[in-house]
C-alpha atoms as a PDB file:
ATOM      1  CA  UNK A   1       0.000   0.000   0.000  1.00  0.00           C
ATOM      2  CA  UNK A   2       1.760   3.014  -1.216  1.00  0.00           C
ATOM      3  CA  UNK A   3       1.462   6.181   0.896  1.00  0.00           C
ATOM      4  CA  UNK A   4       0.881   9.414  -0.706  1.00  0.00           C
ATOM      5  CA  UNK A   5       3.056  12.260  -1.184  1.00  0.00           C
ATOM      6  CA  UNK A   6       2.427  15.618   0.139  1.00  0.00           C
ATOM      7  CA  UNK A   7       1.605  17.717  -2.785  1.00  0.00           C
ATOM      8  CA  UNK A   8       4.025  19.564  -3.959  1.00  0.00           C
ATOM      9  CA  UNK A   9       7.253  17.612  -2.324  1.00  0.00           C
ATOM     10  CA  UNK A  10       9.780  16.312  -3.716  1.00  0.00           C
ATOM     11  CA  UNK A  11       8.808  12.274  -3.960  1.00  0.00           C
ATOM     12  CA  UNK A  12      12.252  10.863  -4.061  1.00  0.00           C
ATOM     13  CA  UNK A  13      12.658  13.502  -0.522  1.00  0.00           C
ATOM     14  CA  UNK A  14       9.905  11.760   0.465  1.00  0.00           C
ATOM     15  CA  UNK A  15      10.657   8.259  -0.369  1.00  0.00           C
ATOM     16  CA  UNK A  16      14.138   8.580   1.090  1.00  0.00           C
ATOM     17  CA  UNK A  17      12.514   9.363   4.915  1.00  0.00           C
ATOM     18  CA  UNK A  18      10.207   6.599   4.571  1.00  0.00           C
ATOM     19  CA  UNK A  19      13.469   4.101   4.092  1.00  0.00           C
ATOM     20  CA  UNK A  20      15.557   6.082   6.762  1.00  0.00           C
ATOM     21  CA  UNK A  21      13.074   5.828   9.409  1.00  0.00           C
ATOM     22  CA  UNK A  22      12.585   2.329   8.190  1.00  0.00           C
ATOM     23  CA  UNK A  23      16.437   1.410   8.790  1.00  0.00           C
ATOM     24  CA  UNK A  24      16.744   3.104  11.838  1.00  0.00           C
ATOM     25  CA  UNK A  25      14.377   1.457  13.296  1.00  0.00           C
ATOM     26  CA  UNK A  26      15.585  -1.985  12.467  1.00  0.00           C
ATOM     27  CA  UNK A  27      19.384  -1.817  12.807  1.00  0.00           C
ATOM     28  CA  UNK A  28      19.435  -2.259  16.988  1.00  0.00           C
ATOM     29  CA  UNK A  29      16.925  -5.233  16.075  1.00  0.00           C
ATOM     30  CA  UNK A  30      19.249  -6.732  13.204  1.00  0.00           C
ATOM     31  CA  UNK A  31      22.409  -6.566  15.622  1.00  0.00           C
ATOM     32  CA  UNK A  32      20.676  -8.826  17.989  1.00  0.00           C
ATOM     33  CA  UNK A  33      19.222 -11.197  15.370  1.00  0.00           C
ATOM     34  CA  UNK A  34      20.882 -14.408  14.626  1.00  0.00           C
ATOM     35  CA  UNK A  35      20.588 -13.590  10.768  1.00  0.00           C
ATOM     36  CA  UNK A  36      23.622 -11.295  11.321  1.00  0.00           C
ATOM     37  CA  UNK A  37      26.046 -13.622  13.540  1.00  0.00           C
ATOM     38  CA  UNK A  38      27.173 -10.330  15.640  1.00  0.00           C
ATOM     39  CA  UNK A  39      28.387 -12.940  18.685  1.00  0.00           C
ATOM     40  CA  UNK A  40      30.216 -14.931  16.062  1.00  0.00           C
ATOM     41  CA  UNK A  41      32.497 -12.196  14.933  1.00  0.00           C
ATOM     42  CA  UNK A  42      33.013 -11.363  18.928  1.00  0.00           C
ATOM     43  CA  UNK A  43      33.834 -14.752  19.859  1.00  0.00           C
ATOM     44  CA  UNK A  44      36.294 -15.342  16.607  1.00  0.00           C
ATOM     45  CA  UNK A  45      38.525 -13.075  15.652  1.00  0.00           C
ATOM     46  CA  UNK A  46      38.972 -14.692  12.147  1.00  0.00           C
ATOM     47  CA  UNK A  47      35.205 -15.167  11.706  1.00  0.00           C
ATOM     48  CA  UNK A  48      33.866 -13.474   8.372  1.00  0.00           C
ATOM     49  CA  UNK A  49      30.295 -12.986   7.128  1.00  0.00           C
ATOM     50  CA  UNK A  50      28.462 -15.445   5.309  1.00  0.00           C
ATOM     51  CA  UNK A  51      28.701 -13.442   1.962  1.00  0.00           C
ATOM     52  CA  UNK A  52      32.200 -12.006   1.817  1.00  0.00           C
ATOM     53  CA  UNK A  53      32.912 -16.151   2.877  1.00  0.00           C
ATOM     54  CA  UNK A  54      31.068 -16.582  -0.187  1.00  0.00           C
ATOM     55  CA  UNK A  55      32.589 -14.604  -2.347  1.00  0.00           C
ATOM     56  CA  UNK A  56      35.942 -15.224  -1.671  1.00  0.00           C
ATOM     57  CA  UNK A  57      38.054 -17.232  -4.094  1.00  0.00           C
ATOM     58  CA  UNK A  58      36.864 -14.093  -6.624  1.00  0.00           C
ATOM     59  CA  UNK A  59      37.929 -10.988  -4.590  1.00  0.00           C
ATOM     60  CA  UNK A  60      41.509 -11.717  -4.735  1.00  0.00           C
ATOM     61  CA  UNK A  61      44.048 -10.275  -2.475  1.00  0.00           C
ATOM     62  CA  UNK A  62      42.689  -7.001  -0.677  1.00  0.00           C
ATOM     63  CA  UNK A  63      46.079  -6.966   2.110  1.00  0.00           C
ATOM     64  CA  UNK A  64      46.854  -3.038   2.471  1.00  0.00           C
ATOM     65  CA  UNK A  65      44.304  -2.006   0.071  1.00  0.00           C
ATOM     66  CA  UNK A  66      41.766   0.644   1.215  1.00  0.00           C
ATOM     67  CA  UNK A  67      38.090  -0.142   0.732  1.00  0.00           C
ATOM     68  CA  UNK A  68      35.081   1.395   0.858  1.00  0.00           C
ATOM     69  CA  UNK A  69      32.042  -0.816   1.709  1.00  0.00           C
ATOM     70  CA  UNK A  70      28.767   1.318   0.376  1.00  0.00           C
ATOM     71  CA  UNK A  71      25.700   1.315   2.320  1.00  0.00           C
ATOM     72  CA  UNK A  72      27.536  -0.950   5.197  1.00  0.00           C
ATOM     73  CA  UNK A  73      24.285  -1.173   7.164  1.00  0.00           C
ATOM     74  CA  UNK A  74      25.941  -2.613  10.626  1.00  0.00           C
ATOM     75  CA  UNK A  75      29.088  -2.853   9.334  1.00  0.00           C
ATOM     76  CA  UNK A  76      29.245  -7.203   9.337  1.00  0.00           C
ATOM     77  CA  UNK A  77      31.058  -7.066   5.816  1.00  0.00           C
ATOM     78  CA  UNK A  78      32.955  -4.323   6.582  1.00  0.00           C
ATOM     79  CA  UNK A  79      34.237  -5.324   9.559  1.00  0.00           C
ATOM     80  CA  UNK A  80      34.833  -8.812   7.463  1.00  0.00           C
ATOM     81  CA  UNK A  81      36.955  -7.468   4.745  1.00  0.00           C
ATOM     82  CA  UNK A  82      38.955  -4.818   7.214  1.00  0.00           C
ATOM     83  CA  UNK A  83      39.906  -8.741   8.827  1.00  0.00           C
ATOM     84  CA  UNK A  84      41.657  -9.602   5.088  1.00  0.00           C
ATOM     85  CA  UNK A  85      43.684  -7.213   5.589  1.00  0.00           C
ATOM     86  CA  UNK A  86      42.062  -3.978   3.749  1.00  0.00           C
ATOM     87  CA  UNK A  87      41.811  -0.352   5.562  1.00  0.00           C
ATOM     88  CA  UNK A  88      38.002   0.017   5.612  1.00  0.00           C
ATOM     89  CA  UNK A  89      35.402   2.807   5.146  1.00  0.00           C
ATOM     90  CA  UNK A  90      31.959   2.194   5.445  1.00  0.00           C
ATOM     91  CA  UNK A  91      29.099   4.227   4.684  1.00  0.00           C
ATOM     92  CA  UNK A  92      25.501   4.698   5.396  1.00  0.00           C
ATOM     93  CA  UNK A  93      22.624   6.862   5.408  1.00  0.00           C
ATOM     94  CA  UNK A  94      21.551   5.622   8.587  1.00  0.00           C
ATOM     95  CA  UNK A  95      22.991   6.991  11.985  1.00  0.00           C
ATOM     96  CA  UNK A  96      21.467   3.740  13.943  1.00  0.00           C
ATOM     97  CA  UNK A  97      22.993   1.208  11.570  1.00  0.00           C
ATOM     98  CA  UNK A  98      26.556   3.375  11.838  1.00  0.00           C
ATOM     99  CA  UNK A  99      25.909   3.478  15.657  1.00  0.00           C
ATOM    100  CA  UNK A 100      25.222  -0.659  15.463  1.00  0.00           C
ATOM    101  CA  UNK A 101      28.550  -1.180  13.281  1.00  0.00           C
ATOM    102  CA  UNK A 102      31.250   1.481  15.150  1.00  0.00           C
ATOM    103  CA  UNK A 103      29.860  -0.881  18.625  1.00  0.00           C
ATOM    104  CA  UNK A 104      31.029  -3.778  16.517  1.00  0.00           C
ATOM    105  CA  UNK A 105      34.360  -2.655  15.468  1.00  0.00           C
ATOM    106  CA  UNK A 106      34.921  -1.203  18.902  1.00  0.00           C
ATOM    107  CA  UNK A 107      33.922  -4.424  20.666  1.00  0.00           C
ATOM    108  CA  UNK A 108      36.283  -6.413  18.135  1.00  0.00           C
ATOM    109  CA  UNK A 109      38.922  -3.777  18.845  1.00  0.00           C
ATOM    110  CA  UNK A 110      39.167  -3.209  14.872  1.00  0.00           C
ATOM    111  CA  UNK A 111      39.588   0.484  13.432  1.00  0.00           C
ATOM    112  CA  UNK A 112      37.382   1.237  10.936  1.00  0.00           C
ATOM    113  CA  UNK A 113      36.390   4.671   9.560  1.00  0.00           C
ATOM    114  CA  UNK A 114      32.159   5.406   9.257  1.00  0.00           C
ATOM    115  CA  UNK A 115      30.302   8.320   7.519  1.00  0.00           C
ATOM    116  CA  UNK A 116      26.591   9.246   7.365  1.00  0.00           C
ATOM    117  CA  UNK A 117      25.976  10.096   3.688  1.00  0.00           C
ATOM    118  CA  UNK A 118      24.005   8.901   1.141  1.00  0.00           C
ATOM    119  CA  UNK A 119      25.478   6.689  -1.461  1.00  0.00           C
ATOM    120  CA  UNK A 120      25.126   9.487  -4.210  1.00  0.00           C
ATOM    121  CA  UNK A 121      27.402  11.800  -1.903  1.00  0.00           C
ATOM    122  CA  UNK A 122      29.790   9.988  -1.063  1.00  0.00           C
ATOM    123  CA  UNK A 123      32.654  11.296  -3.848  1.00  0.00           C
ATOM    124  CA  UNK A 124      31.499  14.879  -1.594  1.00  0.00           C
ATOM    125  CA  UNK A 125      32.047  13.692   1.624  1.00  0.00           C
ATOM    126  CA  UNK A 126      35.298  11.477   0.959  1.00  0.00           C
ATOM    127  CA  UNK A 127      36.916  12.729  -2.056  1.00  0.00           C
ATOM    128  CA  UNK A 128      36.970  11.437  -5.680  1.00  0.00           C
ATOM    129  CA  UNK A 129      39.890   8.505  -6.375  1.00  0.00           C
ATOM    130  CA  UNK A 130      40.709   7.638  -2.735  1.00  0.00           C
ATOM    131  CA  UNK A 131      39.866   4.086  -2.998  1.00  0.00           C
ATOM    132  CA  UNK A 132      41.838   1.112  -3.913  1.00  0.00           C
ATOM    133  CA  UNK A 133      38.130  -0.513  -4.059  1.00  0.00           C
ATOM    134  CA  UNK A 134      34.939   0.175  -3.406  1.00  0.00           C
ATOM    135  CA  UNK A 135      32.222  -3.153  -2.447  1.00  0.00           C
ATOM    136  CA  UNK A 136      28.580  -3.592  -1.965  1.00  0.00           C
ATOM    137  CA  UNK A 137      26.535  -6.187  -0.766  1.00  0.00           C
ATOM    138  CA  UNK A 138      23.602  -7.990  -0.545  1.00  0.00           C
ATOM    139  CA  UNK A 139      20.275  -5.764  -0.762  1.00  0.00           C
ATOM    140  CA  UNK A 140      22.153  -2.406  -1.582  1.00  0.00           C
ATOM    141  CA  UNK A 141      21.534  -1.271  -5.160  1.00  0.00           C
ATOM    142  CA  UNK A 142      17.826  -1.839  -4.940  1.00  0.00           C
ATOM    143  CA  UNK A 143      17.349   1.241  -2.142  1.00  0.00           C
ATOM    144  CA  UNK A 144      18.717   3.210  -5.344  1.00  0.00           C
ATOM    145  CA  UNK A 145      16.578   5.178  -7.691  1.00  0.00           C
ATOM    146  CA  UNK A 146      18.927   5.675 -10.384  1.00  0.00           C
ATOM    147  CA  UNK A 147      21.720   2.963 -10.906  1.00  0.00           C
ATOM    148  CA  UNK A 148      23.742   4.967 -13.831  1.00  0.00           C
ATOM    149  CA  UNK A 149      24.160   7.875 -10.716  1.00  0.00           C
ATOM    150  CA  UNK A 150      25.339   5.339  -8.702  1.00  0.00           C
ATOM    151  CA  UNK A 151      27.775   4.153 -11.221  1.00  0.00           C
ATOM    152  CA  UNK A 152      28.826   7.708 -11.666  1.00  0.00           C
ATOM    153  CA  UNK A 153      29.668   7.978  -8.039  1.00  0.00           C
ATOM    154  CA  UNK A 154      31.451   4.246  -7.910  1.00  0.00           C
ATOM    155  CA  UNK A 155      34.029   5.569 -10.706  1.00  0.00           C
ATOM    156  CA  UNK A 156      34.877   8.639  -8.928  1.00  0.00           C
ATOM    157  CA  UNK A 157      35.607   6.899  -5.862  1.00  0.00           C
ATOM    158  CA  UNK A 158      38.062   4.760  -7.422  1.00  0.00           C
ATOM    159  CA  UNK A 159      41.956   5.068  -7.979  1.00  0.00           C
ATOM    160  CA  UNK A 160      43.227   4.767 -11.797  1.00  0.00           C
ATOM    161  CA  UNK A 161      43.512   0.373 -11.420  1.00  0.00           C
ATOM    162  CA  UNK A 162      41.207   0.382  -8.953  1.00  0.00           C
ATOM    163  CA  UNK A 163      38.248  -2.074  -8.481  1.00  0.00           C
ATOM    164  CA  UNK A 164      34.296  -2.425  -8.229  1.00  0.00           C
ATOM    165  CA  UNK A 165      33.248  -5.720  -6.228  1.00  0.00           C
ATOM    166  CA  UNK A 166      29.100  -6.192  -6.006  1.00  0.00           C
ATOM    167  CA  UNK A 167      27.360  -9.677  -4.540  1.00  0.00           C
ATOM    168  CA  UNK A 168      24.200  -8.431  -5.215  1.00  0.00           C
ATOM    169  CA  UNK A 169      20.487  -9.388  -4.992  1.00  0.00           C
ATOM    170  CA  UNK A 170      19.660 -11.039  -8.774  1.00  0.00           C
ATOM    171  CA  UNK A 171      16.522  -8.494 -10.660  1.00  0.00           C
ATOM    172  CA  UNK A 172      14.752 -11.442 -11.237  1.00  0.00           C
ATOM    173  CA  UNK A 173      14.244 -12.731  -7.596  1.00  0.00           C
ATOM    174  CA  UNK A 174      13.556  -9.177  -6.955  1.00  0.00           C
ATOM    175  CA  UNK A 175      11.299  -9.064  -9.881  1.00  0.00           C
ATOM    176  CA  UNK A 176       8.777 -12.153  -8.127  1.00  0.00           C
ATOM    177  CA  UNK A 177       5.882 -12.085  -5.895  1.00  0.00           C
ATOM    178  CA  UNK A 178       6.987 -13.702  -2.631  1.00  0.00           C
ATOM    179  CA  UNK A 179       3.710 -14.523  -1.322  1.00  0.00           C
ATOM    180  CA  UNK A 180       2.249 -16.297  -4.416  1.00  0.00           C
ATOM    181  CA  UNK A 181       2.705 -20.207  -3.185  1.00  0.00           C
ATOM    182  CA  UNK A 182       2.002 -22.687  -5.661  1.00  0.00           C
ATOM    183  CA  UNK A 183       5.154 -21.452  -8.841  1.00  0.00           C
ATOM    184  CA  UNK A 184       6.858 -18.553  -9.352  1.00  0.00           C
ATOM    185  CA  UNK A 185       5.080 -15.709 -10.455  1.00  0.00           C
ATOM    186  CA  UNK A 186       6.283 -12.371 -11.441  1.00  0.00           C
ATOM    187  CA  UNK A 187       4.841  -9.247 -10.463  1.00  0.00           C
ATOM    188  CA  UNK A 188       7.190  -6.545 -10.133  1.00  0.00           C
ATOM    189  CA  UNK A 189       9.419  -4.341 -12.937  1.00  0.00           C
ATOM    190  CA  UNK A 190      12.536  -6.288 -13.801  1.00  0.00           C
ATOM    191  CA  UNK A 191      13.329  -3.203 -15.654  1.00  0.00           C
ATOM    192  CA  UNK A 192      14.421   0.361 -13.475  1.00  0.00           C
ATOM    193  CA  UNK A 193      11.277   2.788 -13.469  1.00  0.00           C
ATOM    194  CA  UNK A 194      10.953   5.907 -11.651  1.00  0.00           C
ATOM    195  CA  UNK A 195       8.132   4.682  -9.653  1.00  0.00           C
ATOM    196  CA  UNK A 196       9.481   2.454  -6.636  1.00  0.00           C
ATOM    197  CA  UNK A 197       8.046  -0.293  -5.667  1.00  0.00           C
ATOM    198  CA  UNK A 198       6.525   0.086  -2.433  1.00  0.00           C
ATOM    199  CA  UNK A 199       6.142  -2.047   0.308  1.00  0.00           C
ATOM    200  CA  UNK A 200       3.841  -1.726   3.952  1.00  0.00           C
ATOM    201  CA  UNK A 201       5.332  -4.389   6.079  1.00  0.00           C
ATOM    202  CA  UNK A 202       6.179  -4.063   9.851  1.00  0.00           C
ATOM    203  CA  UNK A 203       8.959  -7.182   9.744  1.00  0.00           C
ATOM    204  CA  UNK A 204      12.000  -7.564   8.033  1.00  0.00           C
ATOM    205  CA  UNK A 205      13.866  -9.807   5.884  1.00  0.00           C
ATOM    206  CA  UNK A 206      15.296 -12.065   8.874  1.00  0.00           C
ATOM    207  CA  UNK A 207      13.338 -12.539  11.980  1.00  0.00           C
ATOM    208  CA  UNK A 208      13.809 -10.291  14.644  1.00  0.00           C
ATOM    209  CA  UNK A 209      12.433 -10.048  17.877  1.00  0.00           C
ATOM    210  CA  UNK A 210      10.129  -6.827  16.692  1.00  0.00           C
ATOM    211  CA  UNK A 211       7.662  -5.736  15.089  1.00  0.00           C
ATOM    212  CA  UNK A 212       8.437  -2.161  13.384  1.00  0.00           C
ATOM    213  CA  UNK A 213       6.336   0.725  13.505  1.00  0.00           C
ATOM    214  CA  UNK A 214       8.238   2.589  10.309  1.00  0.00           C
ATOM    215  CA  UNK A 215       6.516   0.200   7.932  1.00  0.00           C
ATOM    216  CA  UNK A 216       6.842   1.904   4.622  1.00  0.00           C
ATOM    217  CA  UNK A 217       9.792   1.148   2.385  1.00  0.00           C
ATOM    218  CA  UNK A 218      10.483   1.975  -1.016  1.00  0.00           C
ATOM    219  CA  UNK A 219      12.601   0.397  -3.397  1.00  0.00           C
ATOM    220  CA  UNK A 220      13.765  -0.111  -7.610  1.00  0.00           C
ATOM    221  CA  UNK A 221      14.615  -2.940  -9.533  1.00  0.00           C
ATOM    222  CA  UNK A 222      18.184  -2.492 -11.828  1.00  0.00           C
ATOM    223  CA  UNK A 223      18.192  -5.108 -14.814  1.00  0.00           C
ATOM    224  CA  UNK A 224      21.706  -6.715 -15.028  1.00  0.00           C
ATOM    225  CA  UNK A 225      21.994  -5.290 -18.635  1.00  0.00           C
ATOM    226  CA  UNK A 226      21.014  -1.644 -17.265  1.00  0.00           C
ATOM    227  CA  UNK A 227      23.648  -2.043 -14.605  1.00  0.00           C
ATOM    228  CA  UNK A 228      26.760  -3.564 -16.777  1.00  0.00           C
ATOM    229  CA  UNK A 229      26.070  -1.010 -19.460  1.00  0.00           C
ATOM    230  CA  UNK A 230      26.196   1.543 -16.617  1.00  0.00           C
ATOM    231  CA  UNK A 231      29.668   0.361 -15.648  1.00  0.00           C
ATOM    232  CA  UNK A 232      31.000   0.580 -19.280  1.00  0.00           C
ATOM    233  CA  UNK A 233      29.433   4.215 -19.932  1.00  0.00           C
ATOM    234  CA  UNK A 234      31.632   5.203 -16.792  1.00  0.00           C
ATOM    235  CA  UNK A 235      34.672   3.502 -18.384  1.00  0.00           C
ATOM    236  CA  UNK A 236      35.100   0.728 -16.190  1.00  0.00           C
ATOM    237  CA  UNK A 237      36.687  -2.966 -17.536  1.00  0.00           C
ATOM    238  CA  UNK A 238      33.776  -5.838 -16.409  1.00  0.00           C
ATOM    239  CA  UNK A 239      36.367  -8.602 -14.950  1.00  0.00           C
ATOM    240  CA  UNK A 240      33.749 -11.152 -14.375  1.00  0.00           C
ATOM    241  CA  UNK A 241      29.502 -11.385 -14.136  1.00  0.00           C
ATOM    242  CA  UNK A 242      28.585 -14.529 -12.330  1.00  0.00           C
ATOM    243  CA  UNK A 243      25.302 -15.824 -11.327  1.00  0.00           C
ATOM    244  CA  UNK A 244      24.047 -17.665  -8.804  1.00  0.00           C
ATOM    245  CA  UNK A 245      20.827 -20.175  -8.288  1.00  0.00           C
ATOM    246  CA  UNK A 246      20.975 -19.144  -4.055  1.00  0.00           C
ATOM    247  CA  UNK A 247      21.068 -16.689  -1.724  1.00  0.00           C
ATOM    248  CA  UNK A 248      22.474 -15.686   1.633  1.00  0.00           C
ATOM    249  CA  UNK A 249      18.431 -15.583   3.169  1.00  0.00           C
ATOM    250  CA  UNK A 250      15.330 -17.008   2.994  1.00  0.00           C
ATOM    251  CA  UNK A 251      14.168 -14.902  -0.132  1.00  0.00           C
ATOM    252  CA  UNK A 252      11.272 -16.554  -0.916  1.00  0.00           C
ATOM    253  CA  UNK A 253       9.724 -18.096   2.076  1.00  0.00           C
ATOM    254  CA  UNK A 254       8.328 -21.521   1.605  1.00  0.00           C
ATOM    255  CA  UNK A 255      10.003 -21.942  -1.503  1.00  0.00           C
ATOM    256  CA  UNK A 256      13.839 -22.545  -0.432  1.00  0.00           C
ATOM    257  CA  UNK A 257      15.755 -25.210   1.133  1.00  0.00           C
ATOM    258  CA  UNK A 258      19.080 -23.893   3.385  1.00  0.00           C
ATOM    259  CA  UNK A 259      22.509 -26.197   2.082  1.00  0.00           C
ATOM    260  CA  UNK A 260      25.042 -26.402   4.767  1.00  0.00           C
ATOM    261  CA  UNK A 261      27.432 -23.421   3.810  1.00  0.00           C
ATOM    262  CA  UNK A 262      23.512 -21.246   4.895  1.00  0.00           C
ATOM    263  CA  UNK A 263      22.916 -20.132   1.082  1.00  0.00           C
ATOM    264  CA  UNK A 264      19.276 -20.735   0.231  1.00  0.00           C
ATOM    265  CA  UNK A 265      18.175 -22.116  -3.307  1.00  0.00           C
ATOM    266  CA  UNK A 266      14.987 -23.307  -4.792  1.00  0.00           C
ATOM    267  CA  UNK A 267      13.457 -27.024  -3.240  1.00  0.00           C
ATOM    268  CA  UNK A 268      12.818 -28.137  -7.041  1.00  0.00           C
ATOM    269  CA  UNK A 269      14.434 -26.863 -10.033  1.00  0.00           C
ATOM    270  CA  UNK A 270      17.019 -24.844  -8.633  1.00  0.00           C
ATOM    271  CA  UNK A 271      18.335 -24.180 -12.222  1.00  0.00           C
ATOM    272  CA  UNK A 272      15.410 -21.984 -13.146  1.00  0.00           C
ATOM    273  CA  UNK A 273      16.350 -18.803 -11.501  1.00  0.00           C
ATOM    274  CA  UNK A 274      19.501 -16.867 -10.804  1.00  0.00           C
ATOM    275  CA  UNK A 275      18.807 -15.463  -7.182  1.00  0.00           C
ATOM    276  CA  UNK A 276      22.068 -13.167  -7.249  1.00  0.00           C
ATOM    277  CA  UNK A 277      25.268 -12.543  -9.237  1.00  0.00           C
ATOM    278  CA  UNK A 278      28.658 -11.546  -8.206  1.00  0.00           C
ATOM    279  CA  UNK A 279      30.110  -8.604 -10.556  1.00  0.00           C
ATOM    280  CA  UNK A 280      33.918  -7.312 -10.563  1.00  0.00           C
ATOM    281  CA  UNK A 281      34.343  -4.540 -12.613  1.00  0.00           C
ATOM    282  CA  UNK A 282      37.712  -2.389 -13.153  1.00  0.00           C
ATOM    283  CA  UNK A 283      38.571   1.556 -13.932  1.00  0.00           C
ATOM    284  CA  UNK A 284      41.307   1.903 -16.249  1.00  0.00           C
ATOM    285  CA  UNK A 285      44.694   2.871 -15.724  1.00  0.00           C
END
């Protein structure tokens, strides 16, 4: 159920509060949930999160490289990749998720620096080719209204050489309706549009111990072609595009069986959707 905007606002001003207040409210809730291992990373020093883990064998080397993890939420990848050996930045629009992730770090005794900015300011608030790397993660791009902006940003960020690294949630999961049971079905734009799709729910996407009253989030779809082609326009070398038939989560409730490294993928059929993709993308000497 969409919720109107105030005539004569500005809707993406508008659509932008709805999603703070919505992350605010759930990052203390998401710290304590099991979804996010916190204790894990406090108990093992050499414990990393379940999607950098994943991811692995094609990051490469990052020892003495400085990263920037975009939209860190509470900071669990981050805080993952500053343990490989890479200075880390991590930023967020939302002060309770940067609250959540500096307690982390602290706790972990593990210096990492975090900024409250929006992804599109980010080359404003920390300077244009600072960053041996820049990453983003699960559930990121699709908080975005305009994906060739973002790509704008990502190749200012980056040093001459430097490096792009996205796990990211596939457009055609997001593209399904979640609550149809019997077969996939799907219901939303594959395609970016200007209109988000928007969503009234007072839970999240892992169970927490809450139910929220910032309910309203808004959110766009990115088509793999509309992102890659958004990459090359800025210039930057596509190293490798790899999809995958799971997931980190329970994406599509009823519908997934967990294997034992926690990635979720379909009971039957598995081969008949790419749930996300894993892109490495480089700027040019």
């Amino acid at each position: 159920m969409a919720k109107a905007t105030p005539s004569g606002a500005d809707p993406l001003a508008a659509y932008r509060a709805d999603n703070l207040a919505a992350w605010d409210e759930r990052a203390p809730a998401h710290a304590r949930a099991a979804g996010y291992k916190v204790q894990n990373f406090l108990d093992d020093s050499s414990y990393l999160s379940d999607v950098v883990t994943f991811d692995l064998p094609l990051l490469g080397e990052i020892t003495g490289m400085r990263g920037l993890h975009l939209q860190c939420h509470i900071g669990t990848d981050t805080l993952s990749l500053a343990r490989l050996g890479a200075t880390m930045t991590g930023l967020d629009f939302s002060g309770a998720s940067l609250a959540e992730a500096q307690r982390l770090a602290d706790a972990t005794g593990t210096h990492i620096d975090f900024v409250q900015a929006d992804a599109y300011d980010a080359v404003k608030v920390l300077g244009a080719g600072r960053f041996d790397f820049v990453f983003t993660g699960i559930g990121a791009l699709c908080w975005l209204p305009d994906v060739r902006r973002w790509s704008a940003v990502v190749s200012d960020l980056l040093k001459p050489g430097g490096f792009l690294f996205i796990r990211e949630g596939h457009p055609m999961l997001w593209s399904l309706d979640e609550n149809v049971d019997d077969d996939l079905a799907v219901r939303y734009p594959y395609f970016e549009v200007a209109a988000p799709i928007t969503d009234d729910y007072d839970g999240s996407y892992l169970e927490t111990d809450t139910k929220f009253r910032a309910s309203i989030s808004h959110s766009w779809n990115h088509g793999i072609g509309e992102t890659v082609t958004a990459l090359l326009d800025q210039g930057l070398v596509i190293e490798l595009l790899i999809e995958h038939d799971s997931a980190p989560w329970e994406a599509l409730p009823g519908k997934l069986v967990e294997d034992a490294h926690g990635e979720w993928h379909l009971a039957e059929g598995r081969e008949r959707l790419p749930m996300t993709y894993t892109l490495r993308a480089r700027k040019s000497l």
